[in-house]
N, C-alpha and C. Protein backbone atom coordinates (compact mmCIF):
# COMPACT_ATOMS: atom_id res chain seq x y z
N UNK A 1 23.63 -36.48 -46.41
CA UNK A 1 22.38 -36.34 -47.12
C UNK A 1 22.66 -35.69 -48.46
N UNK A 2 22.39 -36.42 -49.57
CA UNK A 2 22.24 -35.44 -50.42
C UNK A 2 21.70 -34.02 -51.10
N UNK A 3 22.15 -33.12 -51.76
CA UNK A 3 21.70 -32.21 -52.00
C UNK A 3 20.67 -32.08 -53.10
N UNK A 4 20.25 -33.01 -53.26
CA UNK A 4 18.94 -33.60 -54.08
C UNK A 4 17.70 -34.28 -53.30
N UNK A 5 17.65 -34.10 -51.86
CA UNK A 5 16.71 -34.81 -50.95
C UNK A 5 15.74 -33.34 -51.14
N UNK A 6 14.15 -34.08 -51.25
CA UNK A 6 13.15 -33.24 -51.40
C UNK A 6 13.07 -32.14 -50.21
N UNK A 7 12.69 -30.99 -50.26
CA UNK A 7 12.87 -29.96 -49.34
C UNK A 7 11.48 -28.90 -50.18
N UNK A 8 10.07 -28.68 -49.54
CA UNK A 8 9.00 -28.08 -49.95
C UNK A 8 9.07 -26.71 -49.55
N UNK A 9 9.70 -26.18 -50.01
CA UNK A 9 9.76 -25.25 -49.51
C UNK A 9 8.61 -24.35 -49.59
N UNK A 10 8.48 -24.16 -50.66
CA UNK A 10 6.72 -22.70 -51.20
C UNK A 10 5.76 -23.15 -50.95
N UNK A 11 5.08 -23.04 -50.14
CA UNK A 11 3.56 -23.13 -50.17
C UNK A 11 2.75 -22.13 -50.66
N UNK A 12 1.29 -22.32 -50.80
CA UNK A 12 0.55 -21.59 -51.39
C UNK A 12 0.54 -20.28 -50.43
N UNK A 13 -0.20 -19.07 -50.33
CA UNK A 13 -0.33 -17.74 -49.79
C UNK A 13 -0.75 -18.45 -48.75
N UNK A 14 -2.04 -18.75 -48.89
CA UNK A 14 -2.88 -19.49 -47.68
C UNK A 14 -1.97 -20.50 -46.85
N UNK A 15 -1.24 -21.31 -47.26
CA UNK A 15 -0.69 -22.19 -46.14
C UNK A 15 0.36 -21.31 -45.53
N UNK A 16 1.46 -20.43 -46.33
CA UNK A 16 1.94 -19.39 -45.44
C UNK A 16 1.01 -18.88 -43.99
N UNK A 17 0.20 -18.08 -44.60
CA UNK A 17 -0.69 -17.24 -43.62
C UNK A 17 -1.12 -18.19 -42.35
N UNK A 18 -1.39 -19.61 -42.69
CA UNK A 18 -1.87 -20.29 -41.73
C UNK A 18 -0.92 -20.76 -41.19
N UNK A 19 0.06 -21.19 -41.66
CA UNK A 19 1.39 -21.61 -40.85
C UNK A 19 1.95 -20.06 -39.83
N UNK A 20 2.08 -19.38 -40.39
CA UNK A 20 1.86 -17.96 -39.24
C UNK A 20 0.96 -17.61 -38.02
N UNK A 21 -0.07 -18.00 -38.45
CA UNK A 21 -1.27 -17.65 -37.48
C UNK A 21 -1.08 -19.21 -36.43
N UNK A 22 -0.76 -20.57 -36.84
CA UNK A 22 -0.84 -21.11 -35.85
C UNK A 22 0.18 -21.38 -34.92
N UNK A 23 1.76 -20.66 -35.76
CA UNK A 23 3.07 -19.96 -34.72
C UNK A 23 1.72 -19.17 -33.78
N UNK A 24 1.76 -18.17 -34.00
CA UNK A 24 1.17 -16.68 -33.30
C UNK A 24 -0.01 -17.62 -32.42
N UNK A 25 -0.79 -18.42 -32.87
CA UNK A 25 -1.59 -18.46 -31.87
C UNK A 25 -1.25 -20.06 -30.71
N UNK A 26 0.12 -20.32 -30.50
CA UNK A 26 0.55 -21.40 -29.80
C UNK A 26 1.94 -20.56 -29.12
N UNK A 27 2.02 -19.76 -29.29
CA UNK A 27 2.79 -18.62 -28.56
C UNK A 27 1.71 -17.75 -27.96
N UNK A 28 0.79 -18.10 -27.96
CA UNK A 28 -0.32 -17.38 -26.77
C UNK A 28 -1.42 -18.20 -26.32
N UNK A 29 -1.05 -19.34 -26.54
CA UNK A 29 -1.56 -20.19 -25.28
C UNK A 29 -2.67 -20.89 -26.24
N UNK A 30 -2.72 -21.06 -27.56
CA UNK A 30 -3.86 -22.03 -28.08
C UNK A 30 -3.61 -22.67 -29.42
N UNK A 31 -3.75 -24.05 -28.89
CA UNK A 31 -3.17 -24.86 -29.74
C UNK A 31 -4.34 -25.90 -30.80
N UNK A 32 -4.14 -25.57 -32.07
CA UNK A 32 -5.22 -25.95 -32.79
C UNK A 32 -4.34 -27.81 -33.27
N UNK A 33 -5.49 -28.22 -32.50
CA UNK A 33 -5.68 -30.20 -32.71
C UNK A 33 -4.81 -30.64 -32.19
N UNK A 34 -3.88 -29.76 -31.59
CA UNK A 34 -2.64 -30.19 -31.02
C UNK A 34 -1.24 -29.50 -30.98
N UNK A 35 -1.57 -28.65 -32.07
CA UNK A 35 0.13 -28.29 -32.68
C UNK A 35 0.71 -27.22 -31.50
N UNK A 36 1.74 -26.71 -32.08
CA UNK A 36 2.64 -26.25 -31.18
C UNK A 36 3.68 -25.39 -31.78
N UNK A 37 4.39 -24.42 -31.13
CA UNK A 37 5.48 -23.87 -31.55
C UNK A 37 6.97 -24.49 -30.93
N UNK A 38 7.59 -24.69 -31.90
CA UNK A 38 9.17 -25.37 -31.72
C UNK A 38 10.20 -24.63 -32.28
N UNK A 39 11.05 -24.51 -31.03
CA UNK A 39 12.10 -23.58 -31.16
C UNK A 39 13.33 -24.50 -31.18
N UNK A 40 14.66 -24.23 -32.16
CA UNK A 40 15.32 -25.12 -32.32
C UNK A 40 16.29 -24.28 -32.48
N UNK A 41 17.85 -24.71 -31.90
CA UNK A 41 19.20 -23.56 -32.21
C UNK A 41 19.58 -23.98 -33.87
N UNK A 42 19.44 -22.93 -34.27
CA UNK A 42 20.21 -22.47 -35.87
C UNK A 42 21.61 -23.24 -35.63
N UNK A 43 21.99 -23.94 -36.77
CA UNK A 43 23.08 -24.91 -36.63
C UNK A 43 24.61 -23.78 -37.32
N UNK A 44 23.86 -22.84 -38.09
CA UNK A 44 25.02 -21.48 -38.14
C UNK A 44 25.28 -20.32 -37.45
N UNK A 45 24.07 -19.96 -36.76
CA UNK A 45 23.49 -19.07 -36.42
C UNK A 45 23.63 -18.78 -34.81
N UNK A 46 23.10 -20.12 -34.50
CA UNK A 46 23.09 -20.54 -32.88
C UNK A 46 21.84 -19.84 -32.00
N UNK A 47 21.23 -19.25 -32.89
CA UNK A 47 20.01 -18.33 -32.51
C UNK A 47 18.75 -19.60 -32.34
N UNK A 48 18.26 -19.42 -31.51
CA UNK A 48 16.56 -19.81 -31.62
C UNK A 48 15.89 -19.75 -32.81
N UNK A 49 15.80 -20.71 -33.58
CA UNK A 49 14.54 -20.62 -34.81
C UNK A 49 13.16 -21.15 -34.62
N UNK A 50 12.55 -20.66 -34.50
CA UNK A 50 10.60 -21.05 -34.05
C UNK A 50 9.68 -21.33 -35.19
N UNK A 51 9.36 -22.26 -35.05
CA UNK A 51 8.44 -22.92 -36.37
C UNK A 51 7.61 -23.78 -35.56
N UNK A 52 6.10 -23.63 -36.61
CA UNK A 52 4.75 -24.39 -36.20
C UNK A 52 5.01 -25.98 -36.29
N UNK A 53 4.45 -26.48 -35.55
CA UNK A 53 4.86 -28.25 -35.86
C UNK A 53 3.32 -28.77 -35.07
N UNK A 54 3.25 -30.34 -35.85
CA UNK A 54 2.51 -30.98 -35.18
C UNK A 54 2.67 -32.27 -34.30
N UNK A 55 2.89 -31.66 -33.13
CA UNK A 55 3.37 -33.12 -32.40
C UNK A 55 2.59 -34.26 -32.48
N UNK A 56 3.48 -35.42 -32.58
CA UNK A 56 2.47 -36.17 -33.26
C UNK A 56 2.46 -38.22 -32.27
N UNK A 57 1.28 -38.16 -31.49
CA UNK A 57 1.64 -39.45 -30.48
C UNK A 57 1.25 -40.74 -31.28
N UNK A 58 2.13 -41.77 -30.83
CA UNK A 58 2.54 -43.03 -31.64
C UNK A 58 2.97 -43.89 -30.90
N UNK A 59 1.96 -44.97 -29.96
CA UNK A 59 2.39 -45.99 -29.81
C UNK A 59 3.50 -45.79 -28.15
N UNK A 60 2.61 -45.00 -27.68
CA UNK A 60 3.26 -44.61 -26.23
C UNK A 60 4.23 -43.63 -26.18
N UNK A 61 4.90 -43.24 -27.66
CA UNK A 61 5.56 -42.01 -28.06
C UNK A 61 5.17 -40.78 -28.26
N UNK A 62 6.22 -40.16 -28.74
CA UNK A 62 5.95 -38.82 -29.20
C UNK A 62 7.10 -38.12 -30.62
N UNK A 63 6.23 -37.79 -31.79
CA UNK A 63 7.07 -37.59 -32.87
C UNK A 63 6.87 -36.22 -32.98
N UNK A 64 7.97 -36.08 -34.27
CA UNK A 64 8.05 -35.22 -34.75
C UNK A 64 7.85 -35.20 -36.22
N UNK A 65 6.94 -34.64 -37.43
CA UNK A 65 7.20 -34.93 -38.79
C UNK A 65 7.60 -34.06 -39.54
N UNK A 66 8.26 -33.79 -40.54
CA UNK A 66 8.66 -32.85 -41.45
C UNK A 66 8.15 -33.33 -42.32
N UNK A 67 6.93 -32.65 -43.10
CA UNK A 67 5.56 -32.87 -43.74
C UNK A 67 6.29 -32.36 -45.04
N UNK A 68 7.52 -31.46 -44.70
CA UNK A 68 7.88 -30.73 -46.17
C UNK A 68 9.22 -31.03 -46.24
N UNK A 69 10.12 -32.18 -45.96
CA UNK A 69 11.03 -32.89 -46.11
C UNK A 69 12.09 -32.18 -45.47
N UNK A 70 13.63 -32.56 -46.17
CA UNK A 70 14.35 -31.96 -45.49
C UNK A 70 14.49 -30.76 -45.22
N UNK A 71 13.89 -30.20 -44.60
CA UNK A 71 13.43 -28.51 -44.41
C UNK A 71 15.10 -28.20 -43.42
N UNK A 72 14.97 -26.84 -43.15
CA UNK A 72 15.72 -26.13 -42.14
C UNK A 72 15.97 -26.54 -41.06
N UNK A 73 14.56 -26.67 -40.48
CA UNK A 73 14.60 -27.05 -38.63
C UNK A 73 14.70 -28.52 -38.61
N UNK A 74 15.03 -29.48 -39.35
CA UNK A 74 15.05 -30.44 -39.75
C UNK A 74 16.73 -30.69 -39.53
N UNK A 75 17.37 -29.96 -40.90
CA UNK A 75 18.65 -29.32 -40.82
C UNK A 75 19.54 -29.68 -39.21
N UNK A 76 18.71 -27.90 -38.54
CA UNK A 76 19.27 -27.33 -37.24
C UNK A 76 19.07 -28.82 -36.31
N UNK A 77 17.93 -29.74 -35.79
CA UNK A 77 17.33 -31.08 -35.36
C UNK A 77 18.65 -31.55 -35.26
N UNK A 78 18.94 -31.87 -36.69
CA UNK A 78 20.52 -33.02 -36.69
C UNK A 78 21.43 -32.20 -35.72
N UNK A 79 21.17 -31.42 -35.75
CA UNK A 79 22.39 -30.94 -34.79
C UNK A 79 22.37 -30.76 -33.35
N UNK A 80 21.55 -29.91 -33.40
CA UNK A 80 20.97 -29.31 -32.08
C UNK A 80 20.49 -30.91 -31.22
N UNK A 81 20.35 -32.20 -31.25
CA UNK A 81 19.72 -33.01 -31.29
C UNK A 81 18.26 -32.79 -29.86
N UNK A 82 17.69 -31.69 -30.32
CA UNK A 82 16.58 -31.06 -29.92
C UNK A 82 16.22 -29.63 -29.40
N UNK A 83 15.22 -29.72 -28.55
CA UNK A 83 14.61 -28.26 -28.58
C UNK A 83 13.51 -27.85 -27.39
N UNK A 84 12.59 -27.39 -28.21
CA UNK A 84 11.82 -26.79 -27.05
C UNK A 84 10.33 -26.91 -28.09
N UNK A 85 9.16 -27.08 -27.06
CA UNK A 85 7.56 -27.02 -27.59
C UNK A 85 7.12 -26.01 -26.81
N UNK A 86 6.40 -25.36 -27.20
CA UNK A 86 5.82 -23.80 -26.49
C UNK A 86 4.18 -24.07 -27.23
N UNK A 87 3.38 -24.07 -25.59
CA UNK A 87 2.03 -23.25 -26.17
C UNK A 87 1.89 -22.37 -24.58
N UNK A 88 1.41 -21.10 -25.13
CA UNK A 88 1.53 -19.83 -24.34
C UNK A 88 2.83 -19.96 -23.67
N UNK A 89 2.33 -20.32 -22.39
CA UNK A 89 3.72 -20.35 -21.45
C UNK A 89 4.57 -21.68 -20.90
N UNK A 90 3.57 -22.52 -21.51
CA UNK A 90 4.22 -23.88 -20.89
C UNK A 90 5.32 -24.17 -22.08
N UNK A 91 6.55 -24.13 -21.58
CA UNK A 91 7.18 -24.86 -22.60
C UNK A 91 8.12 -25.91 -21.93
N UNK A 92 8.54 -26.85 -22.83
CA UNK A 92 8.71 -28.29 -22.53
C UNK A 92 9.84 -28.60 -23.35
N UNK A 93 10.87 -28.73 -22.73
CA UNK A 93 12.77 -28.92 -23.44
C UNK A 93 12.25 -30.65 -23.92
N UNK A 94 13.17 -31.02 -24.93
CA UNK A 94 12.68 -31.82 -25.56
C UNK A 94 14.19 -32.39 -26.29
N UNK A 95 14.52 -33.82 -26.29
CA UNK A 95 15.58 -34.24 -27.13
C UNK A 95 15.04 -35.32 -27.94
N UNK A 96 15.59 -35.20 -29.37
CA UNK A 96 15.21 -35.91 -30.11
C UNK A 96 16.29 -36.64 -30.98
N UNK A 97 15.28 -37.85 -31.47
CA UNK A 97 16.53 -38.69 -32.13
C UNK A 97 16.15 -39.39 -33.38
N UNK A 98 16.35 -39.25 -34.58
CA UNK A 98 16.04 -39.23 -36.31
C UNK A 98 15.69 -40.65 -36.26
N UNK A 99 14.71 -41.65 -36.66
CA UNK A 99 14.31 -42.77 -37.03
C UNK A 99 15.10 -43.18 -38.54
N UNK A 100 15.14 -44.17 -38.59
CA UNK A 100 16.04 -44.89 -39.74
C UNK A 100 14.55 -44.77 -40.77
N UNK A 101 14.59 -44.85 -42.09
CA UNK A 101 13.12 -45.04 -42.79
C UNK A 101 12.66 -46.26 -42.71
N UNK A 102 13.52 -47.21 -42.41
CA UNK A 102 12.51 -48.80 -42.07
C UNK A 102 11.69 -48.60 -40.74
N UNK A 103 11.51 -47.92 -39.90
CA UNK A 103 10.98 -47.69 -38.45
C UNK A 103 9.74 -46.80 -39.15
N UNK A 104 9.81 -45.80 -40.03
CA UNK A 104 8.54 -44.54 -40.07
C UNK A 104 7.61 -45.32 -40.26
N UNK A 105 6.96 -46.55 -41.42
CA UNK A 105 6.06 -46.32 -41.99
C UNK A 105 5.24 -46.11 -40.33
N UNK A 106 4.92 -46.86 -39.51
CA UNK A 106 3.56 -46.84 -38.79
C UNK A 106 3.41 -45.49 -38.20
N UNK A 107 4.38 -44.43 -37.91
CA UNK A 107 4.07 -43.42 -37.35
C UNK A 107 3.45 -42.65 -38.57
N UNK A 108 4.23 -42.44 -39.92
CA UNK A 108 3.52 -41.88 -40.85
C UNK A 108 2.20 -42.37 -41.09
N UNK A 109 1.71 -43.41 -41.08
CA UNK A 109 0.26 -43.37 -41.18
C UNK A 109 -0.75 -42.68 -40.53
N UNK A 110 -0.27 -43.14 -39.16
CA UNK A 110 -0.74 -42.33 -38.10
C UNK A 110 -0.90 -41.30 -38.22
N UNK A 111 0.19 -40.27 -38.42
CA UNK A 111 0.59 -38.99 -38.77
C UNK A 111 -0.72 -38.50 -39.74
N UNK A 112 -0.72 -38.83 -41.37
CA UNK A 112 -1.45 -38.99 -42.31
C UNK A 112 -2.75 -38.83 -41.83
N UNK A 113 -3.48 -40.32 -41.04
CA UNK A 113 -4.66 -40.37 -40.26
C UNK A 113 -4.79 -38.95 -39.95
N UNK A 114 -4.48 -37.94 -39.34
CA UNK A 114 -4.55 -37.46 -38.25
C UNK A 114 -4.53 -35.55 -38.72
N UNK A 115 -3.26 -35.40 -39.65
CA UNK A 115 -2.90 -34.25 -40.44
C UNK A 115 -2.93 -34.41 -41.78
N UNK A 116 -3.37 -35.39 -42.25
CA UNK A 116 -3.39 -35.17 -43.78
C UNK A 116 -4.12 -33.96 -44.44
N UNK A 117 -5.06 -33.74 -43.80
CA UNK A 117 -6.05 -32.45 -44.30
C UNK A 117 -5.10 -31.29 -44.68
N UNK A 118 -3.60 -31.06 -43.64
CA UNK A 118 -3.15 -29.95 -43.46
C UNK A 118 -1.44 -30.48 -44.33
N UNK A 119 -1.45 -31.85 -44.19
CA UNK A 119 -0.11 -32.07 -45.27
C UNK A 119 0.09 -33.00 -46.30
N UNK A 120 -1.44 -33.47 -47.24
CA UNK A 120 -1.13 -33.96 -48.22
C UNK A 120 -0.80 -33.10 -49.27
N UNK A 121 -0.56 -32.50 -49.17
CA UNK A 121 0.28 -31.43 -50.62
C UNK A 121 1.79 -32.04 -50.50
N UNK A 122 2.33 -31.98 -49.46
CA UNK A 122 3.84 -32.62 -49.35
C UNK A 122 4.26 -34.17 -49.76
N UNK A 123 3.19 -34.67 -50.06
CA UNK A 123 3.41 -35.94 -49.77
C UNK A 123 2.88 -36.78 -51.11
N UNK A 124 2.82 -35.57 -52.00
CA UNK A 124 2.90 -36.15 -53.53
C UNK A 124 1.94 -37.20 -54.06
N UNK A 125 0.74 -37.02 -53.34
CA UNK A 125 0.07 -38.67 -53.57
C UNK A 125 -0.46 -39.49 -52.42
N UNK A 126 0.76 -39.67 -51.61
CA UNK A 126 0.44 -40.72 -50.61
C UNK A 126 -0.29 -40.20 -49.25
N UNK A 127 -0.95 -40.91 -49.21
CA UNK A 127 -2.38 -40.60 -48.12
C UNK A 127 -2.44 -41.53 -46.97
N UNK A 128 -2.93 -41.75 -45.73
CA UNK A 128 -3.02 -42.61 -44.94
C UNK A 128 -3.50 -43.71 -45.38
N UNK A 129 -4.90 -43.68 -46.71
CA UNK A 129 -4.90 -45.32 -47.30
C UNK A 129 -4.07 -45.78 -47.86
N UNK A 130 -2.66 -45.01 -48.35
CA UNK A 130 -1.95 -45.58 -49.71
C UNK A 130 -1.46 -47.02 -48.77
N UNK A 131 -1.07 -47.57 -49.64
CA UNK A 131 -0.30 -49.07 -49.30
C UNK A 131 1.05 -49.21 -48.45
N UNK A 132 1.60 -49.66 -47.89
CA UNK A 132 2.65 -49.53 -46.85
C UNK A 132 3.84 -49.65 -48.00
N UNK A 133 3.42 -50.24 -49.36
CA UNK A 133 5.08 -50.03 -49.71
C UNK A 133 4.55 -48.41 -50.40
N UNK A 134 3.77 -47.87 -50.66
CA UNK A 134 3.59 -46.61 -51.24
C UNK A 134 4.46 -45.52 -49.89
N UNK A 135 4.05 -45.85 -48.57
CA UNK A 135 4.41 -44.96 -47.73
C UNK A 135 5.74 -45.18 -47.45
N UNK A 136 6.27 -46.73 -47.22
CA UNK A 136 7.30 -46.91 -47.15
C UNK A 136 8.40 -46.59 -48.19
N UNK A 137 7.74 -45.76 -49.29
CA UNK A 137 8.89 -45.41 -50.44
C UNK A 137 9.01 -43.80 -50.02
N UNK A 138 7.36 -43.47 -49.75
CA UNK A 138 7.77 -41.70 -49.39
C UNK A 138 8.95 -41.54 -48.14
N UNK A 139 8.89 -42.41 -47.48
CA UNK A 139 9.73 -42.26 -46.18
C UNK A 139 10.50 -41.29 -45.96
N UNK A 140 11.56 -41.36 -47.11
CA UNK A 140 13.23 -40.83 -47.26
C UNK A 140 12.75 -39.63 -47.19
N UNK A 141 11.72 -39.31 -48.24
CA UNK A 141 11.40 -37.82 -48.16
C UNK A 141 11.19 -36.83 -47.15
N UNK A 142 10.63 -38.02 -45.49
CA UNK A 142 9.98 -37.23 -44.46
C UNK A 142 10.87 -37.41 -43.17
N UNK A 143 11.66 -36.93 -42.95
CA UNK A 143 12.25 -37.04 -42.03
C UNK A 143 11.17 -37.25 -40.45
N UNK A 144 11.62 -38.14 -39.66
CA UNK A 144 10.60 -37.99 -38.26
C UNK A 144 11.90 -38.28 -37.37
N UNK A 145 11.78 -37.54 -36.07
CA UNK A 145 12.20 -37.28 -34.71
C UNK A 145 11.38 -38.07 -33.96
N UNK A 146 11.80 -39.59 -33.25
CA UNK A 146 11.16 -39.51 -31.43
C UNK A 146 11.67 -38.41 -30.85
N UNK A 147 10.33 -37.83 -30.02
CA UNK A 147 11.52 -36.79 -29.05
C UNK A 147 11.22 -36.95 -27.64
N UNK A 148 11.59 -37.24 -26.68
CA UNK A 148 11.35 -36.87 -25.39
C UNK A 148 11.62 -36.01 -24.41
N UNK A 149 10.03 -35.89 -24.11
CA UNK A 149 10.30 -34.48 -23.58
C UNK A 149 11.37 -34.61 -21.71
N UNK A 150 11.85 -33.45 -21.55
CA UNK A 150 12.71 -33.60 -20.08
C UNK A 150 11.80 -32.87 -18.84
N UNK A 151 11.01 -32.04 -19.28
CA UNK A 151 10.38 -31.40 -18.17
C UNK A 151 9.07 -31.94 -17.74
């Protein structure tokens, strides 16, 4: 991957704070529209890293999106080739496996449909109406995981 692949890192105060609060409140048992906390081994580290995610169902599946590109847990993903979903106490081991970008567009729409409210800032423009070659160009930018769960 190059070291020029988009990676969002800053968000505004507010999406911090809310990306916090919906860790904190899916580590105690309540999960807003769906989301979840995902714990993934640090690919240097080997430690548990926990980040908010929105699992996301597709077509008898189950994804994963990185709304803010090649992020960290994204990173650790390639390696670790999965993890764990936690709300309160149920948690659910999970392996996952990176989609080629000719496979995303239909899950990203979906995706879009569904979380755009909470991740069109990442996505530069493109919205669940944009056009399939509009989404099919953001692709590269968004990394997505099938993952299936084992438990």
């Amino acid at each position: 991957m190059p070291s020029s692949a988009p990676y969002y890192l800053k968000g505004s105060f507010m999406a911090i704070r809310f990306n916090r609060l919906v860790g904190w409140l899916a580590r105690h048992g309540v999960s807003l529209a769906g989301s979840a906390e995902m714990s993934v081994r640090g690919r240097k580290s080997g430690r548990m890293q926990r980040v908010p995610v929105n699992p996301h169902a597709h077509g008898g599946s189950q994804y994963l999106v990185s709304a803010r590109g090649h992020s960290q847990w994204v990173r650790n993903m390639r390696v670790a080739g999965g993890g764990e979903l936690r709300v309160g106490r149920r948690v659910r081991a999970f392996t996952a496996v990176e989609l080629p970008d000719e496979e995303k567009l239909p899950v990203l729409r979906t995706y879009l449909e569904k979380w755009g409210w909470e991740v069109n800032q990442y996505f530069q423009g493109v919205t669940a109406r944009s056009s399939d070659e509009e989404i099919a160009a953001a692709a590269a930018d968004h990394p997505v995981f099938r993952i299936t769960v084992r438990n």
